[in-house]
C-alpha atoms as a PDB file:
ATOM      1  CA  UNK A   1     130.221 115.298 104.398  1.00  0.00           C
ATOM      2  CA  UNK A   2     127.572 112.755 105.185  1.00  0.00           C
ATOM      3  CA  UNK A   3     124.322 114.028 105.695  1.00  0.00           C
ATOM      4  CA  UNK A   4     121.675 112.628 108.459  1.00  0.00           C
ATOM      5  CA  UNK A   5     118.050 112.325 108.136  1.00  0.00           C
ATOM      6  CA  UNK A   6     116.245 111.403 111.338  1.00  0.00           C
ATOM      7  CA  UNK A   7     112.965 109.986 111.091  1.00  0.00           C
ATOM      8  CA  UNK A   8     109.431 108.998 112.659  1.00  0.00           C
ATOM      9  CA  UNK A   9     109.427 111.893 114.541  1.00  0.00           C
ATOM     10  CA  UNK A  10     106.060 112.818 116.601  1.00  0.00           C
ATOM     11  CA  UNK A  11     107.739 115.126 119.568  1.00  0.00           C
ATOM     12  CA  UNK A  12     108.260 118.992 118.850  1.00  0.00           C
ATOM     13  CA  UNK A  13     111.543 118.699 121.240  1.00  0.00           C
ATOM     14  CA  UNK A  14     112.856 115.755 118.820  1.00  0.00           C
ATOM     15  CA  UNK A  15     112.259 118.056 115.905  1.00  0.00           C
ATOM     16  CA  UNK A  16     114.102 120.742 117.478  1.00  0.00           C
ATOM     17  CA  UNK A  17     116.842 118.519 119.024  1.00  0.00           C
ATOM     18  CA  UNK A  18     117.786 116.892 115.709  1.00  0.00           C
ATOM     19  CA  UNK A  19     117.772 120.159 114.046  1.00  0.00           C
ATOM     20  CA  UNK A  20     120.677 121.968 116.388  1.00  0.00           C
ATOM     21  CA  UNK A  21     122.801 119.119 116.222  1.00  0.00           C
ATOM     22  CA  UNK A  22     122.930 119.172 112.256  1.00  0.00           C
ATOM     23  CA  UNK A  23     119.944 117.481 110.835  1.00  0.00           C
ATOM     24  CA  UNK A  24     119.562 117.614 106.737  1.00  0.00           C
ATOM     25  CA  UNK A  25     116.318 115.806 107.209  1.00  0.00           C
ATOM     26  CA  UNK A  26     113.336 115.547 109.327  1.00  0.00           C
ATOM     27  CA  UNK A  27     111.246 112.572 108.831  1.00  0.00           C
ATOM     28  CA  UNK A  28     107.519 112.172 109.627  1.00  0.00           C
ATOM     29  CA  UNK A  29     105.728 108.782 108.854  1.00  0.00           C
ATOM     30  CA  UNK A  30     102.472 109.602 107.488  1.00  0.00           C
ATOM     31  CA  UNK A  31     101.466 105.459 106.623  1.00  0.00           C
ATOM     32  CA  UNK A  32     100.364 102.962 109.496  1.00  0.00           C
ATOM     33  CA  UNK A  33     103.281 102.613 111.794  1.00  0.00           C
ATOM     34  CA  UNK A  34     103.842 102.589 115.281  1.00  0.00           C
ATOM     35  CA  UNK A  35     105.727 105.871 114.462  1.00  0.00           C
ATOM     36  CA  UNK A  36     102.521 107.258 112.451  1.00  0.00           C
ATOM     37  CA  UNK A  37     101.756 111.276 112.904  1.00  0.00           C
ATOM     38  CA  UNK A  38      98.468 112.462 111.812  1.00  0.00           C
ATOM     39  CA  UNK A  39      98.585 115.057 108.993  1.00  0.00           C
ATOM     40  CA  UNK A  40      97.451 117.996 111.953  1.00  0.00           C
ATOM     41  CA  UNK A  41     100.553 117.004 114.015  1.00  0.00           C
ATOM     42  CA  UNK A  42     102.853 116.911 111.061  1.00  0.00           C
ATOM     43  CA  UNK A  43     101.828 120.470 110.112  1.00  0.00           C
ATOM     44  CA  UNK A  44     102.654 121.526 113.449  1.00  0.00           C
ATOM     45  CA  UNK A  45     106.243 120.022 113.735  1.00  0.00           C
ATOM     46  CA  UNK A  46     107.082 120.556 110.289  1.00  0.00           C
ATOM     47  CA  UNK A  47     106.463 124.496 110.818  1.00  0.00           C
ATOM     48  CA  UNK A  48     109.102 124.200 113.416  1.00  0.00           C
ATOM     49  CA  UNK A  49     111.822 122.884 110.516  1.00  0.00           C
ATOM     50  CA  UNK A  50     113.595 125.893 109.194  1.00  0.00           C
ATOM     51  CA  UNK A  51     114.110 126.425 105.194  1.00  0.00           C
ATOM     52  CA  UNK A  52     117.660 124.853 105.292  1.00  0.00           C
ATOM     53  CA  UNK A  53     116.458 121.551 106.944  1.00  0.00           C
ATOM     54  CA  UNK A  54     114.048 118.783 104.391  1.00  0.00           C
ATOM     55  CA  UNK A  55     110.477 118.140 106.057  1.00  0.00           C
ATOM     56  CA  UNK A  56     109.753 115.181 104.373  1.00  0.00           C
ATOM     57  CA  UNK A  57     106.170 113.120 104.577  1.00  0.00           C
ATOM     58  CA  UNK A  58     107.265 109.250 104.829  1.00  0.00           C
ATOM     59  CA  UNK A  59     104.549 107.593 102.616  1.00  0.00           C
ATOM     60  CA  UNK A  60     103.932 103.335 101.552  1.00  0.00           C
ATOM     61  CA  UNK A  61     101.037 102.293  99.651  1.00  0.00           C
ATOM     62  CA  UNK A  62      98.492 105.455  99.723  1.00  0.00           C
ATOM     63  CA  UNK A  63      97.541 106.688  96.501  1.00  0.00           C
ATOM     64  CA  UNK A  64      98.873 109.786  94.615  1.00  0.00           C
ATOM     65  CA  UNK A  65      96.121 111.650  95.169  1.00  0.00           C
ATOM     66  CA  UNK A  66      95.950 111.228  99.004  1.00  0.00           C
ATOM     67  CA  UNK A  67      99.684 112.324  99.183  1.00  0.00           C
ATOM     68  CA  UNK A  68      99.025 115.126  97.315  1.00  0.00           C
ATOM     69  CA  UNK A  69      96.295 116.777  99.836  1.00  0.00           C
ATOM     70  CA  UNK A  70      98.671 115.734 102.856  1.00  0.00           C
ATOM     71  CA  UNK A  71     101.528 117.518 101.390  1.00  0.00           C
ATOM     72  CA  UNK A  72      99.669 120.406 100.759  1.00  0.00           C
ATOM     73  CA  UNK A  73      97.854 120.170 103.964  1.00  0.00           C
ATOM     74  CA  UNK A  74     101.246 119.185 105.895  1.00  0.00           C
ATOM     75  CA  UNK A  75     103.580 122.080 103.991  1.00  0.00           C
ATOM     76  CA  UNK A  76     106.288 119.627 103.936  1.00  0.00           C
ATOM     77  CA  UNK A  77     109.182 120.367 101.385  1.00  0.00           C
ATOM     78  CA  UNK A  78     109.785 116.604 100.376  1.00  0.00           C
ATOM     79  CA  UNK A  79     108.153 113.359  99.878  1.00  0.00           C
ATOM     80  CA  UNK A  80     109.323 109.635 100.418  1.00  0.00           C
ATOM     81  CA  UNK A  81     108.395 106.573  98.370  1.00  0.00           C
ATOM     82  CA  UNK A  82     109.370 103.816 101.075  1.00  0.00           C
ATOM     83  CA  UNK A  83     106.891 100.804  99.224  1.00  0.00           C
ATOM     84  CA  UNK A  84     108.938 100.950  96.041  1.00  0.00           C
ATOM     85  CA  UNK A  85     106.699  97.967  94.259  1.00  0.00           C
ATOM     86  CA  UNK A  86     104.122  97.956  96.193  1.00  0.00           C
ATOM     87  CA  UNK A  87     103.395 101.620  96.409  1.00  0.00           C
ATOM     88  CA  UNK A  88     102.700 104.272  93.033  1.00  0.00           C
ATOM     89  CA  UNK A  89     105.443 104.836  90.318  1.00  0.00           C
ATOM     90  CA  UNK A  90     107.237 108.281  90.589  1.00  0.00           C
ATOM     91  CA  UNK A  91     105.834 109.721  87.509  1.00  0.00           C
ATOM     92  CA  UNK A  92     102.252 109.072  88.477  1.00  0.00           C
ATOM     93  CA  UNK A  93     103.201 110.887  92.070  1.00  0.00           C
ATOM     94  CA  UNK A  94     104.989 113.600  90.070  1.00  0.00           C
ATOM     95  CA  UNK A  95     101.581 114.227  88.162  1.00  0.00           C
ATOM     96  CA  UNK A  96      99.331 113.704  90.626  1.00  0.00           C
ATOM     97  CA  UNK A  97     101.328 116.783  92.592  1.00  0.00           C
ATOM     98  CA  UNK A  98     101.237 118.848  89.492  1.00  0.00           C
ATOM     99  CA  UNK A  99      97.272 118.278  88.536  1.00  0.00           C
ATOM    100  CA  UNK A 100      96.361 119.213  92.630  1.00  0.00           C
ATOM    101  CA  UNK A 101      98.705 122.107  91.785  1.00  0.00           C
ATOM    102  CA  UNK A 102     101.283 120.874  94.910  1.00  0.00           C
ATOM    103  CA  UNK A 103     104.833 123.422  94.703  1.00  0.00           C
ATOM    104  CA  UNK A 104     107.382 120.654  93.328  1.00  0.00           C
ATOM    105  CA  UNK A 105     109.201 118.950  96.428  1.00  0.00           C
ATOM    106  CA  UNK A 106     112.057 116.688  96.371  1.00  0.00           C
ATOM    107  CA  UNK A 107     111.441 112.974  96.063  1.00  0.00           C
ATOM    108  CA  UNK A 108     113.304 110.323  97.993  1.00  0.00           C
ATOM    109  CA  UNK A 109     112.449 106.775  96.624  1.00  0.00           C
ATOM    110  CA  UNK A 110     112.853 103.328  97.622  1.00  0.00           C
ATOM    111  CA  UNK A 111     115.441 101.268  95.139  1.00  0.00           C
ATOM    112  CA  UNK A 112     112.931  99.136  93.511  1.00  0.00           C
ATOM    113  CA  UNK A 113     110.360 101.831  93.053  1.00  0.00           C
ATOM    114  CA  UNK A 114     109.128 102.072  89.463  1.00  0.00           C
ATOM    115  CA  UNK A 115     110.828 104.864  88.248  1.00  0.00           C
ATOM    116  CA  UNK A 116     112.931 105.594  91.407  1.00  0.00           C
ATOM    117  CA  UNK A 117     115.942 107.046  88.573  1.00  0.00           C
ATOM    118  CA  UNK A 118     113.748 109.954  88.113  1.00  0.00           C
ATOM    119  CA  UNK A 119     113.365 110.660  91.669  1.00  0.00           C
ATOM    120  CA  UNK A 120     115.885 113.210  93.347  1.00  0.00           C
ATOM    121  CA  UNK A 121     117.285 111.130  95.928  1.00  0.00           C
ATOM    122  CA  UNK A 122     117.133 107.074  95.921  1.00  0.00           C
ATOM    123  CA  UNK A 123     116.836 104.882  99.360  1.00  0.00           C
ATOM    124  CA  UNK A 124     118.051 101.696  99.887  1.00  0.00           C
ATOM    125  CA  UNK A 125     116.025 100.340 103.145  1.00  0.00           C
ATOM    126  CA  UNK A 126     115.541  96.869 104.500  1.00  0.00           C
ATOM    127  CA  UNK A 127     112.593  94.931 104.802  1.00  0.00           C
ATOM    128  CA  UNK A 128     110.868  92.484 106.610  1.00  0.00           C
ATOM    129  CA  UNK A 129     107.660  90.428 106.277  1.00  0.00           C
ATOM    130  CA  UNK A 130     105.164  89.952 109.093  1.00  0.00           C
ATOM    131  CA  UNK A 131     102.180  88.185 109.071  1.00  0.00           C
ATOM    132  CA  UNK A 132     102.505  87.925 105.323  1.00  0.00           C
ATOM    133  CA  UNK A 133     102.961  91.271 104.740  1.00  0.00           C
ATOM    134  CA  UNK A 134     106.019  93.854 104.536  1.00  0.00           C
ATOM    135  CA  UNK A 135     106.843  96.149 106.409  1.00  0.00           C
ATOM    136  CA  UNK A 136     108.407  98.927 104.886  1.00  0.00           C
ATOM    137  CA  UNK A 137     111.192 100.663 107.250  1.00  0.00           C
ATOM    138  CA  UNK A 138     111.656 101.061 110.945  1.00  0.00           C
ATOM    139  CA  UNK A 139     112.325  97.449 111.317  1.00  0.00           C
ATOM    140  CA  UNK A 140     115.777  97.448 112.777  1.00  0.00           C
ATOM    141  CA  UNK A 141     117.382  94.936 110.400  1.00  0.00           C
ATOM    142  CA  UNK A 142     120.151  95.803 109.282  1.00  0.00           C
ATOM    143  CA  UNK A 143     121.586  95.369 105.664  1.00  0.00           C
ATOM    144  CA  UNK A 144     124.290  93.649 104.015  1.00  0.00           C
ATOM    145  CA  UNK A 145     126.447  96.456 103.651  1.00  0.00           C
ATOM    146  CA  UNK A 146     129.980  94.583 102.364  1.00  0.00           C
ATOM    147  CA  UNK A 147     128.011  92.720 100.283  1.00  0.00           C
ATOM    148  CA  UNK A 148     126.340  95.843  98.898  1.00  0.00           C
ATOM    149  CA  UNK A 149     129.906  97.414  98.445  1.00  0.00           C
ATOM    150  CA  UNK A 150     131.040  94.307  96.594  1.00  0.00           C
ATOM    151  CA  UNK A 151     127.947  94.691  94.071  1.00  0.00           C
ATOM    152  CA  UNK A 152     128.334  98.335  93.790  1.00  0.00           C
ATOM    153  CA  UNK A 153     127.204  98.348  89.834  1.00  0.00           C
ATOM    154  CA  UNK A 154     123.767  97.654  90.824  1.00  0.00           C
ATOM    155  CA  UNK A 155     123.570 100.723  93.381  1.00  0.00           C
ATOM    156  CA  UNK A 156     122.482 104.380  92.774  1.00  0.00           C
ATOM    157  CA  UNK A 157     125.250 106.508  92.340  1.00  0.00           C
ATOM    158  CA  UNK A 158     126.466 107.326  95.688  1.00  0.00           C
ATOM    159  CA  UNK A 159     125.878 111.167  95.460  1.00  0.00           C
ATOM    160  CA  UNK A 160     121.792 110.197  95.184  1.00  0.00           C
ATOM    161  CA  UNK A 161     122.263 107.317  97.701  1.00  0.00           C
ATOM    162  CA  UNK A 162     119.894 107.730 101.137  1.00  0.00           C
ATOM    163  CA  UNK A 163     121.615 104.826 103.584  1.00  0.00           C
ATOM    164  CA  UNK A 164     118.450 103.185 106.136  1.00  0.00           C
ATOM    165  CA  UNK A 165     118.133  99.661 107.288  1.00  0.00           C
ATOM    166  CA  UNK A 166     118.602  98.819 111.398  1.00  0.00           C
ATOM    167  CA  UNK A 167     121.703 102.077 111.084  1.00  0.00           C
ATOM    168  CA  UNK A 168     122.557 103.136 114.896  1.00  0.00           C
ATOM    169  CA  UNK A 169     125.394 104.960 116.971  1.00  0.00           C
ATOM    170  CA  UNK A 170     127.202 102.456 116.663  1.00  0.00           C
ATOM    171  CA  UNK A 171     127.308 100.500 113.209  1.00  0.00           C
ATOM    172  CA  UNK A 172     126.601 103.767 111.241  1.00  0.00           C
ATOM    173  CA  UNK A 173     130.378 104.514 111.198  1.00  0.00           C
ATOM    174  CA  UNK A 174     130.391 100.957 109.465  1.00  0.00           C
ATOM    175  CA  UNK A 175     128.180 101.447 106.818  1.00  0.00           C
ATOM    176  CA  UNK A 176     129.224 104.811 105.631  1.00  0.00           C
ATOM    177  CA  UNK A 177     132.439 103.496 105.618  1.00  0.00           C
ATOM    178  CA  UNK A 178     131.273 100.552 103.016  1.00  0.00           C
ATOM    179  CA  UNK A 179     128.851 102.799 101.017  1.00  0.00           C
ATOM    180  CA  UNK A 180     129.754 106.366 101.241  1.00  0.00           C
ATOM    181  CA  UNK A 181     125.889 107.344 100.991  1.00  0.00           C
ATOM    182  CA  UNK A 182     124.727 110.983 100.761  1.00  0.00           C
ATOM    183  CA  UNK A 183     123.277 110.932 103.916  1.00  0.00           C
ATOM    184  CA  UNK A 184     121.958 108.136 106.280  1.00  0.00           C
ATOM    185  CA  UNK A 185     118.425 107.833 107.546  1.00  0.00           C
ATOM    186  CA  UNK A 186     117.701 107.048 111.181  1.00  0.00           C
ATOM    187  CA  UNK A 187     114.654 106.117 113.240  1.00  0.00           C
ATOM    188  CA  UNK A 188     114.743 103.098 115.560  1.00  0.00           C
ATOM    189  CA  UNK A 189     118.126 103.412 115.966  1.00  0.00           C
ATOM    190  CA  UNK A 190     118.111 106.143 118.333  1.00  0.00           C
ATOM    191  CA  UNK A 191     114.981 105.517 119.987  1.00  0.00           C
ATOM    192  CA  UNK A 192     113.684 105.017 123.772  1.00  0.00           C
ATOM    193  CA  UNK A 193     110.568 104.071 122.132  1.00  0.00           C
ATOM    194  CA  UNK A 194     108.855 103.657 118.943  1.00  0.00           C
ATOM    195  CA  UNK A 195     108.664 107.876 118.027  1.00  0.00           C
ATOM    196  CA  UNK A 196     110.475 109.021 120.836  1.00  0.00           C
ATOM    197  CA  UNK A 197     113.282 110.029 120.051  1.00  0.00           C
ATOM    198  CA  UNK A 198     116.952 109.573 122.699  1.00  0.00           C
ATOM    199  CA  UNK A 199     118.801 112.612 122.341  1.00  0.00           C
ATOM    200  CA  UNK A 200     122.039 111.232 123.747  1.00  0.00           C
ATOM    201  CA  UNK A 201     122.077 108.087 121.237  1.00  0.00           C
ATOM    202  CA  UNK A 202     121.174 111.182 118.294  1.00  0.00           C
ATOM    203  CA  UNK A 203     124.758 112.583 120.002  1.00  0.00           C
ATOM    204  CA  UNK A 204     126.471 109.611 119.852  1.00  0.00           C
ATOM    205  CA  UNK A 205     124.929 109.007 116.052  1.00  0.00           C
ATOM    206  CA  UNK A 206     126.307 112.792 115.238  1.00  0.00           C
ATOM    207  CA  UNK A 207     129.669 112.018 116.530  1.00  0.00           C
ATOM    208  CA  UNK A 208     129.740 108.766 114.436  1.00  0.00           C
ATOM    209  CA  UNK A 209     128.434 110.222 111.177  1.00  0.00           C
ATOM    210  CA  UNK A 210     131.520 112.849 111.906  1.00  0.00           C
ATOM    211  CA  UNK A 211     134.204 110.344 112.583  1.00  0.00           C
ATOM    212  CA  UNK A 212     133.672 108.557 109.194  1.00  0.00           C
ATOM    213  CA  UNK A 213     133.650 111.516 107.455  1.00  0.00           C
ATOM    214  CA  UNK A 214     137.299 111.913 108.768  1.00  0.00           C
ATOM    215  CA  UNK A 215     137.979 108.478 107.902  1.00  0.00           C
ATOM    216  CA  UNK A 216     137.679 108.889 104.271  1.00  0.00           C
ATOM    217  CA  UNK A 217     140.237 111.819 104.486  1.00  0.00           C
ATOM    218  CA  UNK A 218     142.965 109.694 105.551  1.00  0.00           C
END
């Protein structure tokens, strides 16, 4: 069964939304975004995720420290790496947790983050550049994902793969289909507006997520 993580939440009826129709993953984007929840929000929505569901604090380029006092601050149950290069190695995030005495959380890291084969979960995201700098998810562009099949060797295995990149109601069925992922990762996909969250297209991405699952068992 493919698994859905929604993401760049900032609405308490989002949160809850996503959660009754199946979520494995709640997302909130802690870096500069137009998605961006302060730390005091977060804390609030991510009470509201229940212990089956993954809370998870979308970080880029902030030091380990800083993440450390959010998490702790936040009480989110997992962590995401979305700078991979540009952004701090796993192990130094990893001991940055354990120093500030943070409860281990799961770690979702970009591909090309330094270390990301020691994280619990790897995500393959696109990318774009604006104004000479990246931007690191939410950017709609979707990825190559036939040509990602075709070059399968140099993916994570797809039992740690997180699927992002421009995803929607109605290409996701597409993609898992080419990539079998863990679990897909959503945010302007199913959007009115940047953090608000359309709970009919989150429906219609359900529904999708469901019919390529019964796909593979043919």
């Amino acid at each position: 069964m493919t698994l859905v993580k929604i993401c760049g939440l900032t609405r308490a009826q989002d949160v809850d939304s996503a959660i009754a129709m199946g979520a494995w993953a709640i997302g909130f984007v802690i870096t500069e975004s137009p998605r961006q929840a302060a730390p005091s929000l977060v804390a609030k929505l991510a009470a509201r995720v229940p212990p089956g569901v993954l809370s998870v604090a979308v970080f880029t380029v902030e030091k380990p420290f800083e993440m450390a006092k959010i998490v702790s601050r936040t009480g989110v149950r997992a962590v995401q790496l979305s700078a991979g290069a540009f952004g701090p190695n796993v192990a130094a995030v990893r001991a940055a947790f354990s120093t500030a005495g943070v409860p281990r959380v799961a770690l979702i890291a970009a591909r090309d983050t330094r270390g990301a084969e020691k994280a619990d979960f790897v995500l393959l995201d696109s990318r774009v550049v604006r104004r000479d700098s990246p931007v690191f998810g939410g950017t709609g562009q979707p990825l190559d994902w036939q040509g990602l099949a075709a070059s399968r060797n140099h993916l994570p295995r797809p039992e740690r793969l997180v699927l992002a990149g421009g995803l929607n109601p109605t290409n996701a069925r597409m993609a898992i289909r080419a990539l079998r992922p863990l679990a897909v990762d959503l945010s302007s996909g199913i959007e009115k507006s940047p953090g608000v969250k359309d709970a009919e297209k989150m429906r219609r991405l359900f529904a999708a997520v469901r019919s390529a699952d019964l796909d593979s068992e043919e």
